[in-house]
PDB file of N, CA and C in Angstrom:
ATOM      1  N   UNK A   1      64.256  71.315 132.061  1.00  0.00           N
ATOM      2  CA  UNK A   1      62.913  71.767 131.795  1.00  0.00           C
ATOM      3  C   UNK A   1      62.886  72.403 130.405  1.00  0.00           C
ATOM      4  N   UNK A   2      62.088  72.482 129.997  1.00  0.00           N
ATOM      5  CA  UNK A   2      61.862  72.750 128.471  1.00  0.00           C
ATOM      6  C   UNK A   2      60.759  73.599 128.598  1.00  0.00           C
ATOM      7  N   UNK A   3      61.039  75.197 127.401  1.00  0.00           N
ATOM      8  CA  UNK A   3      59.967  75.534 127.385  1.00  0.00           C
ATOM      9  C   UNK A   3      59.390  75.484 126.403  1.00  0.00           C
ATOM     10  N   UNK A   4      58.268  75.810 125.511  1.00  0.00           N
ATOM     11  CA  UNK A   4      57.558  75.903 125.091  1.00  0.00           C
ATOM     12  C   UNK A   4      57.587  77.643 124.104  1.00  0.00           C
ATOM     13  N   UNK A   5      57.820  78.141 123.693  1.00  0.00           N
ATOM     14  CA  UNK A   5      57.704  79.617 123.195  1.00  0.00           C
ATOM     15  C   UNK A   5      56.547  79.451 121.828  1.00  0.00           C
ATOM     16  N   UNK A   6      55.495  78.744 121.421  1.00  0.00           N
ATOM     17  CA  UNK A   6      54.377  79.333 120.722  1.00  0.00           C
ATOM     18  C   UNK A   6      53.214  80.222 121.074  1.00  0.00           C
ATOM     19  N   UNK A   7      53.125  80.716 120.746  1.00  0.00           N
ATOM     20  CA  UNK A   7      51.996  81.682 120.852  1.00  0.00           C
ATOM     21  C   UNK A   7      51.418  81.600 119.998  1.00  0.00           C
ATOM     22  N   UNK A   8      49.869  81.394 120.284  1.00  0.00           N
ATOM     23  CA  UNK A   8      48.098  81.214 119.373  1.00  0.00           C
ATOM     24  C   UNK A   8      47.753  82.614 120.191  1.00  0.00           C
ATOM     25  N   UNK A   9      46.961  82.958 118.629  1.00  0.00           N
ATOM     26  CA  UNK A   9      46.557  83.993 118.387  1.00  0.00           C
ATOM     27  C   UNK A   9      44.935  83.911 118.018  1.00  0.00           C
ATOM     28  N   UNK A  10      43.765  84.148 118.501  1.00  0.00           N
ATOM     29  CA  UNK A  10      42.901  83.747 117.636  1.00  0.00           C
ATOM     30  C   UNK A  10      41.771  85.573 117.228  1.00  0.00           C
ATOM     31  N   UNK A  11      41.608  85.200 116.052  1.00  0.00           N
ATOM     32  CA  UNK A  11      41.032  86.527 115.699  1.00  0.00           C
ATOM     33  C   UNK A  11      39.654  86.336 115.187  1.00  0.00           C
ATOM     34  N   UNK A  12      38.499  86.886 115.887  1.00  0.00           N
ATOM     35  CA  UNK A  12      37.377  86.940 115.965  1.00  0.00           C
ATOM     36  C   UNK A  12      36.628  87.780 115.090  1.00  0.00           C
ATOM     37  N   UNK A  13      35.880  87.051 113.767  1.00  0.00           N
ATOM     38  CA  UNK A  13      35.061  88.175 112.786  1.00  0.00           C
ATOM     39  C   UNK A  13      33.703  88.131 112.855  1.00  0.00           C
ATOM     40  N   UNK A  14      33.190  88.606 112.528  1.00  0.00           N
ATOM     41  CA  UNK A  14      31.754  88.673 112.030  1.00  0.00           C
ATOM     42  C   UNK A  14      30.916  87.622 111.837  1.00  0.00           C
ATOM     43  N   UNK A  15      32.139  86.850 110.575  1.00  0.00           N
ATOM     44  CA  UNK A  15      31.264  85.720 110.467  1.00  0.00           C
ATOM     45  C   UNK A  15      32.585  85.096 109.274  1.00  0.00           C
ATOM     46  N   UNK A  16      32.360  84.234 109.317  1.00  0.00           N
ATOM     47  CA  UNK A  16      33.372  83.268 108.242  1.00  0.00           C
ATOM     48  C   UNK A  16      33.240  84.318 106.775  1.00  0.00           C
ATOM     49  N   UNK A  17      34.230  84.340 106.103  1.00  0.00           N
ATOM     50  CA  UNK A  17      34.637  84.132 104.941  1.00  0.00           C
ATOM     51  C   UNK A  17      35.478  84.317 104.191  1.00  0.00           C
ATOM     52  N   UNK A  18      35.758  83.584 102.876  1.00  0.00           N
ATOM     53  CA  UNK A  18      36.912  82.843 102.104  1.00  0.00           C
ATOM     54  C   UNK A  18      37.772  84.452 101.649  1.00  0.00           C
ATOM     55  N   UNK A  19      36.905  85.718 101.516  1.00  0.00           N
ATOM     56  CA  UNK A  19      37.774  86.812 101.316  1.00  0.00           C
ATOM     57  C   UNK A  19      38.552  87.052 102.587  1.00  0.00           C
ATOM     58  N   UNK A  20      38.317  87.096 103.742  1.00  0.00           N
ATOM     59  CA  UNK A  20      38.707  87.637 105.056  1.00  0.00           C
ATOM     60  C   UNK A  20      40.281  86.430 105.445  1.00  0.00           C
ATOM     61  N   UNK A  21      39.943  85.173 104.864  1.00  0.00           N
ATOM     62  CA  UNK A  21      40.633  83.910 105.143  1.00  0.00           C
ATOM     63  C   UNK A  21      41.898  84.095 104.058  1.00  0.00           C
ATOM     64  N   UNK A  22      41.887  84.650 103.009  1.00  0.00           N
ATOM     65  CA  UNK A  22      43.044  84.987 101.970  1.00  0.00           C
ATOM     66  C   UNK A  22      43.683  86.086 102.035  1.00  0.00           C
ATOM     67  N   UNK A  23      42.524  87.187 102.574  1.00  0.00           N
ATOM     68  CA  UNK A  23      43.409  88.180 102.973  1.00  0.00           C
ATOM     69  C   UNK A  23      44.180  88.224 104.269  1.00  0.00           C
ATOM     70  N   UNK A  24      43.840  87.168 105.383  1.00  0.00           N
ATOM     71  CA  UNK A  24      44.508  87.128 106.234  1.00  0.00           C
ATOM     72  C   UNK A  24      46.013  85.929 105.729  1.00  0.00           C
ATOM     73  N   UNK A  25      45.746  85.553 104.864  1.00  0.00           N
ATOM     74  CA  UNK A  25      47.078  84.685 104.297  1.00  0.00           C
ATOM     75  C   UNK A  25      47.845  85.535 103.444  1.00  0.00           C
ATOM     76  N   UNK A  26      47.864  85.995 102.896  1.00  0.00           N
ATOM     77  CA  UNK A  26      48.435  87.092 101.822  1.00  0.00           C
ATOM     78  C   UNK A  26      49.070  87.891 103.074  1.00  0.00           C
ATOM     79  N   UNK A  27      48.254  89.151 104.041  1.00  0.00           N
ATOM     80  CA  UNK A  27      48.932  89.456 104.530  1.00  0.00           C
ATOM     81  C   UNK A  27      50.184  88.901 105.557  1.00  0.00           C
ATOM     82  N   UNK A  28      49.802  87.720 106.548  1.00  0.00           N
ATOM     83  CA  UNK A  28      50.511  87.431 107.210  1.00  0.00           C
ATOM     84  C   UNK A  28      51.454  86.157 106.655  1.00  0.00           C
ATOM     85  N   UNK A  29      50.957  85.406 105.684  1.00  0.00           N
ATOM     86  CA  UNK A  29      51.676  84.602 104.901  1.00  0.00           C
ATOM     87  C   UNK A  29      52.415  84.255 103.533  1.00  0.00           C
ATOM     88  N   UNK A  30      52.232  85.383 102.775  1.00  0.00           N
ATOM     89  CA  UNK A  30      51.990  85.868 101.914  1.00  0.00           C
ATOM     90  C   UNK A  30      52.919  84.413  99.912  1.00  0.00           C
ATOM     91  N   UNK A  31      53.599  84.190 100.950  1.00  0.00           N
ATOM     92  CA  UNK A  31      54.603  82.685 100.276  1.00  0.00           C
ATOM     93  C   UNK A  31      53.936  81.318 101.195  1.00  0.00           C
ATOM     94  N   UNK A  32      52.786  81.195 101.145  1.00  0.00           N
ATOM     95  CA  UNK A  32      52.411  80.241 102.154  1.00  0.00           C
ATOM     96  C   UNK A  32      52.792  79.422 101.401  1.00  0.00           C
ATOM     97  N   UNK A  33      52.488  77.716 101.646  1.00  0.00           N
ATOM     98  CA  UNK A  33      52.268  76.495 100.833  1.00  0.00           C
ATOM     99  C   UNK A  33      50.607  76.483 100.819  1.00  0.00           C
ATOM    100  N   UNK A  34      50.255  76.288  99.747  1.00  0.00           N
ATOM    101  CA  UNK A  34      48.772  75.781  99.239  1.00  0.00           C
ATOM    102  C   UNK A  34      48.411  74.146 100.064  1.00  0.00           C
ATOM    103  N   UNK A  35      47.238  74.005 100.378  1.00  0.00           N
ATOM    104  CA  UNK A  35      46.921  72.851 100.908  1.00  0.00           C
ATOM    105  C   UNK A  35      46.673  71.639 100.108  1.00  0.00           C
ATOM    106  N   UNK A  36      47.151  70.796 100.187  1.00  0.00           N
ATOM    107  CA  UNK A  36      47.066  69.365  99.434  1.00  0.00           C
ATOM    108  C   UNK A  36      45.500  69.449  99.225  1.00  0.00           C
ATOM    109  N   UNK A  37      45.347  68.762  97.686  1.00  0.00           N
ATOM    110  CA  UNK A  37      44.066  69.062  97.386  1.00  0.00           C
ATOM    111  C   UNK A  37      42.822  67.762  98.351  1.00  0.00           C
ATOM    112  N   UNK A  38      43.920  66.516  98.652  1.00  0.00           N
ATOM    113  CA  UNK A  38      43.373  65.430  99.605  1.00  0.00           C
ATOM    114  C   UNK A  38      43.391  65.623 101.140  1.00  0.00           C
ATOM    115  N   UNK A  39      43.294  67.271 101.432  1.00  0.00           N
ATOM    116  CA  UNK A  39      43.445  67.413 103.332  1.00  0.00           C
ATOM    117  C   UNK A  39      41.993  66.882 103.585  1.00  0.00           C
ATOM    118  N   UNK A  40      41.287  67.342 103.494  1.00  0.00           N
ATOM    119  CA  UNK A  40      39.523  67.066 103.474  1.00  0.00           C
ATOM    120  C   UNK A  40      38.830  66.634 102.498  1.00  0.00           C
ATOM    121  N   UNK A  41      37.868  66.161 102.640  1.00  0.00           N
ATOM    122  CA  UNK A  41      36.656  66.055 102.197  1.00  0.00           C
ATOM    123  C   UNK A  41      35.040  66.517 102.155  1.00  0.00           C
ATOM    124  N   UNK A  42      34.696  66.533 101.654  1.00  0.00           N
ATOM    125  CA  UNK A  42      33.282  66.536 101.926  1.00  0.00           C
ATOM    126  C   UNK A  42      32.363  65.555 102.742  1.00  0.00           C
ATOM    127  N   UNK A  43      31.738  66.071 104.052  1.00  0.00           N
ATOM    128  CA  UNK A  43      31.102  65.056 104.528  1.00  0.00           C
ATOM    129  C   UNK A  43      30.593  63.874 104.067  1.00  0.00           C
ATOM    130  N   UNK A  44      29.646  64.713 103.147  1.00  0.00           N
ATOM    131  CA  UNK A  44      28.555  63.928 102.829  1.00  0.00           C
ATOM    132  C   UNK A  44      29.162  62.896 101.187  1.00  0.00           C
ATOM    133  N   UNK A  45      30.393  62.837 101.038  1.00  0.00           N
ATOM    134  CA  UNK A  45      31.107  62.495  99.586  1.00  0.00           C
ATOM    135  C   UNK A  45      32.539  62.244  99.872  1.00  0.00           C
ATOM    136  N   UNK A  46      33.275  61.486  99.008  1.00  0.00           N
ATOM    137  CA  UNK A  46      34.264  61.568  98.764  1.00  0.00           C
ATOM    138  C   UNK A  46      35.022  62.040  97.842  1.00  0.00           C
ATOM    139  N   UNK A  47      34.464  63.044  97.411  1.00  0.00           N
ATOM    140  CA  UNK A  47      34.437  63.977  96.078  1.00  0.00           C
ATOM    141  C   UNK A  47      35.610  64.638  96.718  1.00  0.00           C
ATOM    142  N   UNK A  48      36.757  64.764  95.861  1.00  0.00           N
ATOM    143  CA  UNK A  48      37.549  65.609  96.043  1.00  0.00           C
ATOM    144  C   UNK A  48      37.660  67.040  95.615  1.00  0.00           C
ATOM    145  N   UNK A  49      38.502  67.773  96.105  1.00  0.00           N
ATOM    146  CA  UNK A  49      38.250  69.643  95.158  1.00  0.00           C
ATOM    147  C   UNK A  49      39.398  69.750  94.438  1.00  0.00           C
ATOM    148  N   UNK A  50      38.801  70.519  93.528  1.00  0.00           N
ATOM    149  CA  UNK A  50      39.359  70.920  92.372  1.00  0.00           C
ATOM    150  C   UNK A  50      40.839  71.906  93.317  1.00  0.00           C
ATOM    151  N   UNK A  51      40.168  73.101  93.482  1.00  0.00           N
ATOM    152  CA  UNK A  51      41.362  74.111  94.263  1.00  0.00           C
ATOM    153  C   UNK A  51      41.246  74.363  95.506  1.00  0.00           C
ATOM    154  N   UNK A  52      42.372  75.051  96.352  1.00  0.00           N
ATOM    155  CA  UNK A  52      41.886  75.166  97.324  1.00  0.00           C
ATOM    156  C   UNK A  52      40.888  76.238  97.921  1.00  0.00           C
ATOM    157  N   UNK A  53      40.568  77.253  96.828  1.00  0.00           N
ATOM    158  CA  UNK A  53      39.532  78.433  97.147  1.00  0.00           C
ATOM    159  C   UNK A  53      37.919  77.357  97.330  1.00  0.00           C
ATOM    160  N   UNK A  54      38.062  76.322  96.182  1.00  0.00           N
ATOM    161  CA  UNK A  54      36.627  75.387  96.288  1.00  0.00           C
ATOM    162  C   UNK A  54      36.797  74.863  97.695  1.00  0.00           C
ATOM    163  N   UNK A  55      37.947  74.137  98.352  1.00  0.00           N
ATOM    164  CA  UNK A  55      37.805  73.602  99.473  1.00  0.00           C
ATOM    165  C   UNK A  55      37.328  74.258 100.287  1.00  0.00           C
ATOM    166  N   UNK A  56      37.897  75.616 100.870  1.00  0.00           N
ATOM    167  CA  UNK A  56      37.666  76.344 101.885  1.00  0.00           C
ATOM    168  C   UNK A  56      36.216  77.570 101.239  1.00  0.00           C
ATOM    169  N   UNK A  57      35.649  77.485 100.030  1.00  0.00           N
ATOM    170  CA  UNK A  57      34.510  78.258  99.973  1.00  0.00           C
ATOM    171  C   UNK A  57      33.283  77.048 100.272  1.00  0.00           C
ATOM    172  N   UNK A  58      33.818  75.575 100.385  1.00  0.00           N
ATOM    173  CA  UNK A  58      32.988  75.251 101.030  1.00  0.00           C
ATOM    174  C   UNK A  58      32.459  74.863 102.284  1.00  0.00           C
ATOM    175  N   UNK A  59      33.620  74.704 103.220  1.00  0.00           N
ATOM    176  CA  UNK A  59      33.567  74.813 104.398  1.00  0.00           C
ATOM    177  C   UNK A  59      32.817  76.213 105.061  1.00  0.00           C
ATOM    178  N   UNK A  60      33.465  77.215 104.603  1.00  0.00           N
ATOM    179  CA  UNK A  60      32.926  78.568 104.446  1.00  0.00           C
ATOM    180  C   UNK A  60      31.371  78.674 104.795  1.00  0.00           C
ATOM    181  N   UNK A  61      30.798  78.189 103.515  1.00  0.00           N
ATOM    182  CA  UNK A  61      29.361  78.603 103.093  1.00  0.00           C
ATOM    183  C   UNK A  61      28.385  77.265 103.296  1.00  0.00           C
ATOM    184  N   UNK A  62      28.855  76.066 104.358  1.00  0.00           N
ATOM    185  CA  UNK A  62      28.148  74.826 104.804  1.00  0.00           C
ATOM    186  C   UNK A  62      27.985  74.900 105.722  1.00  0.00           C
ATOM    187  N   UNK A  63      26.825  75.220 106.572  1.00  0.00           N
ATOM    188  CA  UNK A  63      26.558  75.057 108.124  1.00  0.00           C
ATOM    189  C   UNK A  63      26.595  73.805 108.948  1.00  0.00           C
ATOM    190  N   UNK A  64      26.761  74.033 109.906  1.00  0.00           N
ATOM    191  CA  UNK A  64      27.259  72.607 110.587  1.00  0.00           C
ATOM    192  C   UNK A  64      28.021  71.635 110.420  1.00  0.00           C
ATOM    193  N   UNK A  65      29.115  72.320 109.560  1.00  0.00           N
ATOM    194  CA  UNK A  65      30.231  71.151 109.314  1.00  0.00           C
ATOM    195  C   UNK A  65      31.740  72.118 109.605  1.00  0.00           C
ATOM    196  N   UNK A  66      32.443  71.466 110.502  1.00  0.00           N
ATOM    197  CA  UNK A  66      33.486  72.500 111.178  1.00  0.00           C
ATOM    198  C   UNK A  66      34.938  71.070 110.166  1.00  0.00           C
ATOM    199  N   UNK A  67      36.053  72.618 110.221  1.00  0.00           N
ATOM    200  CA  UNK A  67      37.013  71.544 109.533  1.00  0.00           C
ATOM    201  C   UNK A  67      37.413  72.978 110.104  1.00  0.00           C
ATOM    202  N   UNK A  68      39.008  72.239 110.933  1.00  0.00           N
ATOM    203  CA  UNK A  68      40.199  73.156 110.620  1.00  0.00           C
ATOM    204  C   UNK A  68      41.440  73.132 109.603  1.00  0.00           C
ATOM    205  N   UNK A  69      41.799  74.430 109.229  1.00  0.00           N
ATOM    206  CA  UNK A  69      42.782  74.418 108.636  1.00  0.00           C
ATOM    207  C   UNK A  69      43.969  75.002 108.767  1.00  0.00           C
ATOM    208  N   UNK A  70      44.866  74.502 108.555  1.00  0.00           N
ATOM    209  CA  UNK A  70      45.917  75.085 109.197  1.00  0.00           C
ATOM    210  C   UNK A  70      47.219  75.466 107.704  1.00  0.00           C
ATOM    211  N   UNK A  71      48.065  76.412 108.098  1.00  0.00           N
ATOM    212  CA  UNK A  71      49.133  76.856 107.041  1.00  0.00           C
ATOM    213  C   UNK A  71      50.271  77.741 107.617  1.00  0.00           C
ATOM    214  N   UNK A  72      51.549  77.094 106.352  1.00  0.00           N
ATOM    215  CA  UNK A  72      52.639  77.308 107.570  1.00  0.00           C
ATOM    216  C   UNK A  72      53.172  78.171 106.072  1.00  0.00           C
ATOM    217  N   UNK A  73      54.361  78.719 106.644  1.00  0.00           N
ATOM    218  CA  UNK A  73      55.430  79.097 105.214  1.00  0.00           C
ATOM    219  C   UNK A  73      56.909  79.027 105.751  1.00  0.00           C
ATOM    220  N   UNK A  74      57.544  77.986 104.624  1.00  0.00           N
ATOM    221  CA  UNK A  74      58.778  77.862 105.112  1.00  0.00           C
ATOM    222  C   UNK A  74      59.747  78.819 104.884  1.00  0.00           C
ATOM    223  N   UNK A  75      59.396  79.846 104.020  1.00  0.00           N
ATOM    224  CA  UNK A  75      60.590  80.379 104.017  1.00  0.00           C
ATOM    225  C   UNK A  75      59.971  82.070 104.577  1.00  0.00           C
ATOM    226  N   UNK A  76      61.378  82.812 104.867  1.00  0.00           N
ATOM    227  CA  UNK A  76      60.785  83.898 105.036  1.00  0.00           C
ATOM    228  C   UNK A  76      59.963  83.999 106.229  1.00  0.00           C
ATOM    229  N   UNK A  77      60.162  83.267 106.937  1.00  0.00           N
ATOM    230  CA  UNK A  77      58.940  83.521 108.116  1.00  0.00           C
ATOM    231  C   UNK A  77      59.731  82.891 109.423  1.00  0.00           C
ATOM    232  N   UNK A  78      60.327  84.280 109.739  1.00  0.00           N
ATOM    233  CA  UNK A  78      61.439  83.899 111.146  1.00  0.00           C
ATOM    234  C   UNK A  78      61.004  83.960 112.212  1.00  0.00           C
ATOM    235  N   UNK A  79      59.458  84.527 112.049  1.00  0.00           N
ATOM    236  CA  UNK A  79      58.502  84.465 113.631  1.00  0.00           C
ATOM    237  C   UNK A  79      57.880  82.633 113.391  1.00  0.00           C
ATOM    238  N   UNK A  80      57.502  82.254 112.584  1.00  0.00           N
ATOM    239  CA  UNK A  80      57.182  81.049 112.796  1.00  0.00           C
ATOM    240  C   UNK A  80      56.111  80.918 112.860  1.00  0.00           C
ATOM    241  N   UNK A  81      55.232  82.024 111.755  1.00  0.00           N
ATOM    242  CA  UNK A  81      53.519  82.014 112.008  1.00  0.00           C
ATOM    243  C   UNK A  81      52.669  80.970 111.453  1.00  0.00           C
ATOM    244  N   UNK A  82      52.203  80.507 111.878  1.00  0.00           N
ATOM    245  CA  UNK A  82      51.121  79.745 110.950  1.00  0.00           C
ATOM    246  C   UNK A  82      49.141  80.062 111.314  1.00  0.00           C
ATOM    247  N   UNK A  83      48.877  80.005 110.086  1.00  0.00           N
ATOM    248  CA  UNK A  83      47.494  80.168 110.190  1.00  0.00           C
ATOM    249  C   UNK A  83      46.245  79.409 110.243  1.00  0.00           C
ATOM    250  N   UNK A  84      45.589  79.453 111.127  1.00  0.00           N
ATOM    251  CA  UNK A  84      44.511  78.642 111.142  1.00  0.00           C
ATOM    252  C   UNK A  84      43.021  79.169 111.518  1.00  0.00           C
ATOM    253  N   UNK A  85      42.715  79.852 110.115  1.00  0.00           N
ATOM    254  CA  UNK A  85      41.100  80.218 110.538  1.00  0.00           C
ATOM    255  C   UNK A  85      40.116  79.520 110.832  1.00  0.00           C
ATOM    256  N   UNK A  86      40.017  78.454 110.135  1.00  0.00           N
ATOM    257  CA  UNK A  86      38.468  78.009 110.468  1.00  0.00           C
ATOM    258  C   UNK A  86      38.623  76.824 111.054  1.00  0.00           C
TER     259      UNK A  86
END
């Protein structure tokens, strides 16, 4: 039998945003890896983003369009956290 040992965590704010989403990476990830600038897109385009603050300030600040994201850090991180706000 095999177990399983991850644990999800999910943390509930106010309301989305890109300050609350960096400061929760900085603190708990702080050596993360940055997200490939080709994870998403824009619905409505195939316009790619420049950085990843543009990616996730637009998910952020677009209603009705859900995208998760997720982030890991390889080093330094012996609990094995990864983050996924939105």
């Amino acid at each position: 039998m095999e177990f399983i040992r991850d644990i999800v965590c999910q943390v509930y704010f106010d309301g989305k945003s890109s300050e609350k989403i960096f400061n929760l990476l900085n603190l708990y990830l702080p050596k993360h890896e940055p997200l490939n600038l080709d994870y998403t897109y824009r619905p409505d385009s195939e316009k790619g983003f420049e950085s990843n603050k543009e990616m996730i300030d637009y998910f952020v600040d677009t209603d009705h369009v859900n995208q998760t994201f997720y982030w890991g850090q390889y080093v330094d991180n012996p609990d094995r956290i990864w983050l996924a706000p939105i």
